[in-house]
C-alpha atoms as a PDB file:
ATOM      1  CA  UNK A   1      26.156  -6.342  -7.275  1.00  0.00           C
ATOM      2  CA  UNK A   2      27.458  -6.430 -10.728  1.00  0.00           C
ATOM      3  CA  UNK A   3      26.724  -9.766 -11.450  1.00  0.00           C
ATOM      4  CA  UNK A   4      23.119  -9.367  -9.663  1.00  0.00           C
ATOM      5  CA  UNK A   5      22.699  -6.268 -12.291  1.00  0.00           C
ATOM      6  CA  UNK A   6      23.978  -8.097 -15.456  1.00  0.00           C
ATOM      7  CA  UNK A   7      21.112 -10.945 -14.832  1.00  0.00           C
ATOM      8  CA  UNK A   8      18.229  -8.552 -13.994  1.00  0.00           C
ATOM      9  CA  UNK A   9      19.163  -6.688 -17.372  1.00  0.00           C
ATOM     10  CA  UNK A  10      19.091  -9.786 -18.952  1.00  0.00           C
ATOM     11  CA  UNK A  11      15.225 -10.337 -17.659  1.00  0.00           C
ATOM     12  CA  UNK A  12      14.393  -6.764 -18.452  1.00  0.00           C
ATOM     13  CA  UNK A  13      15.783  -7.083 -21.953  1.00  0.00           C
ATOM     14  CA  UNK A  14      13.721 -10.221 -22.720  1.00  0.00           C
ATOM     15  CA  UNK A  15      10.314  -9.084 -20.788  1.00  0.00           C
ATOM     16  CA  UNK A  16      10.112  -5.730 -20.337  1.00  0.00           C
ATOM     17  CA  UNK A  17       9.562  -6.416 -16.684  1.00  0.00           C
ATOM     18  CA  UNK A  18       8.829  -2.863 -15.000  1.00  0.00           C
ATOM     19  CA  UNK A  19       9.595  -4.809 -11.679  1.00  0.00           C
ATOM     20  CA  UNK A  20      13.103  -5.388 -13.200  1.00  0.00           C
ATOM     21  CA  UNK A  21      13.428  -2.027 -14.885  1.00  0.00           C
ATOM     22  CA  UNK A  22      12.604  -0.633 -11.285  1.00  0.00           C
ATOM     23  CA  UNK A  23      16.003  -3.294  -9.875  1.00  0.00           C
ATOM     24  CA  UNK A  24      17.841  -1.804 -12.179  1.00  0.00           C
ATOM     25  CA  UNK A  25      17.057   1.888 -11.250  1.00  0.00           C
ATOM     26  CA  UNK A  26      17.421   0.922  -7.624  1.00  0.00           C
ATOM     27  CA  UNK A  27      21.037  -0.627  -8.445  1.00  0.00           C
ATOM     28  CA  UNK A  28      22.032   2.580 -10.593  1.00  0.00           C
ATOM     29  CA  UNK A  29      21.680   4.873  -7.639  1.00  0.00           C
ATOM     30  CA  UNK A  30      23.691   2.644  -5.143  1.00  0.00           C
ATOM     31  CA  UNK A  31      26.380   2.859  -7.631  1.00  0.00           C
ATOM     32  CA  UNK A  32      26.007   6.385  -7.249  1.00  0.00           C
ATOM     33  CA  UNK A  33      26.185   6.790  -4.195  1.00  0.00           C
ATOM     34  CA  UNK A  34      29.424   4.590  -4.369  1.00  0.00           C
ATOM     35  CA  UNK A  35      30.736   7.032  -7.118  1.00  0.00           C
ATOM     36  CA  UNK A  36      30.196  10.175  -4.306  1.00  0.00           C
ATOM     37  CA  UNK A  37      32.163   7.933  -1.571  1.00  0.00           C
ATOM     38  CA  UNK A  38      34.978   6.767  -3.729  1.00  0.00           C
ATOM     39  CA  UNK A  39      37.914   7.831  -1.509  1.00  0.00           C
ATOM     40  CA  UNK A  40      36.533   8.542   1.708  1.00  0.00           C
ATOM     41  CA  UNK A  41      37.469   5.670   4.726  1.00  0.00           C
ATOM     42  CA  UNK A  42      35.756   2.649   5.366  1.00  0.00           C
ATOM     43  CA  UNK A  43      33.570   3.961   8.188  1.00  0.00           C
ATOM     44  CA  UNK A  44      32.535   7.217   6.073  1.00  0.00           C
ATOM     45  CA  UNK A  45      31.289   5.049   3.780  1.00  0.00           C
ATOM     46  CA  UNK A  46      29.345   2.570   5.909  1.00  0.00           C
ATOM     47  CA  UNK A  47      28.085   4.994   7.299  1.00  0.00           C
ATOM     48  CA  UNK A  48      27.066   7.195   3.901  1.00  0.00           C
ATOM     49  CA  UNK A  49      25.652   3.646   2.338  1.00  0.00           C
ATOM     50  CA  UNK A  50      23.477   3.246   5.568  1.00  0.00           C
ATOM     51  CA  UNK A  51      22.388   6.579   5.344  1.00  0.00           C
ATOM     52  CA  UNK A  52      21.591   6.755   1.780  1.00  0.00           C
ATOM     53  CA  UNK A  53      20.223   3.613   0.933  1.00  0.00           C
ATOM     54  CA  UNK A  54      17.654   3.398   3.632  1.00  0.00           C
ATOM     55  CA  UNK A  55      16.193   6.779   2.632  1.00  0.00           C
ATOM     56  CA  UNK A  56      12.529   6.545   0.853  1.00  0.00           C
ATOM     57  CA  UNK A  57      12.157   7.297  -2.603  1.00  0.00           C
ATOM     58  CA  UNK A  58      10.385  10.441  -3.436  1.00  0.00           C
ATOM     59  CA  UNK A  59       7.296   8.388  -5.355  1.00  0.00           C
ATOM     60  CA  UNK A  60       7.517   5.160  -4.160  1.00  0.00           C
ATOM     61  CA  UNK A  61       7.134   5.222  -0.131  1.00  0.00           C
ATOM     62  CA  UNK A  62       8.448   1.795  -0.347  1.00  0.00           C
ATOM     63  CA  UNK A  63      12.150   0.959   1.110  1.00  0.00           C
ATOM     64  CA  UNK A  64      15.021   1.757  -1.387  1.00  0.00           C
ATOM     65  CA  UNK A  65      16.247  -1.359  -1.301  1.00  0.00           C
ATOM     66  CA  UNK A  66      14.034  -4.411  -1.643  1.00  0.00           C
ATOM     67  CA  UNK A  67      13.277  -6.667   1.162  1.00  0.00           C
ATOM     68  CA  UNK A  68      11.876 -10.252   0.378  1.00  0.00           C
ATOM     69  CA  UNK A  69       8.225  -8.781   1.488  1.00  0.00           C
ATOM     70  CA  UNK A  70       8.293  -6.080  -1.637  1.00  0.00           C
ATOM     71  CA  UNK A  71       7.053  -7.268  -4.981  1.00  0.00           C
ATOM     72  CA  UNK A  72      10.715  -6.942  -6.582  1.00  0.00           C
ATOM     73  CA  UNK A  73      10.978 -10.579  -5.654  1.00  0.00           C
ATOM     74  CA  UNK A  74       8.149 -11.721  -6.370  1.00  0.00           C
ATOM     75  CA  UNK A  75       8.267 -11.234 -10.110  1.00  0.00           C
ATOM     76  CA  UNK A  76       8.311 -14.560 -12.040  1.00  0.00           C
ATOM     77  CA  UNK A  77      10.755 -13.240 -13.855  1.00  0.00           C
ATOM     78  CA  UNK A  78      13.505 -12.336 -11.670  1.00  0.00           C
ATOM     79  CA  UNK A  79      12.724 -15.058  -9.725  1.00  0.00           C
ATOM     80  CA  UNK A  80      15.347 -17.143 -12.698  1.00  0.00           C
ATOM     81  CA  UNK A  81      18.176 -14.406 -11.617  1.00  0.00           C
ATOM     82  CA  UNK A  82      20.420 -16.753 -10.315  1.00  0.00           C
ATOM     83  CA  UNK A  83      21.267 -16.828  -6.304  1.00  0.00           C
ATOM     84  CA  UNK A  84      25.012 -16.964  -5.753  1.00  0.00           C
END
């Protein structure tokens, strides 16, 4: 995920993209929700990640997480974020 977040910053920083700002908000609360685990067993935290990262977001009724159908993908832009 790190690597994923280093490369959409890059595309924010050089357009502006409010697609990639919005990746980049998206990624900042899984890692929190990683900081609130930290320490708990493997199954607690599966099953706190599933919980938490499937929830909608308050504003946007979309999924947390993008699926190839949202429009996070389909920015021009982040589609240069390379696939490892």
């Amino acid at each position: 995920m790190a690597q994923a977040r280093r490369e959409l910053f890059k595309v924010y920083d050089s357009t502006k993209s409010p697609i990639a700002e919005e990746a980049l908000r998206r990624i900042g609360e899984l890692y929190a929700i990683e900081a609130v685990i930290k320490g708990q067993s493997p199954e607690q935290r599966c099953v706190a990640r599933q919980a938490q990262s499937k929830r909608k977001h308050p504003v946007n009724p979309a999924p947390f997480l993008a699926t190839e159908q949202t429009p996070l993908l389909a920015e021009p832009a982040l589609r240069r974020v390379r696939r490892r």
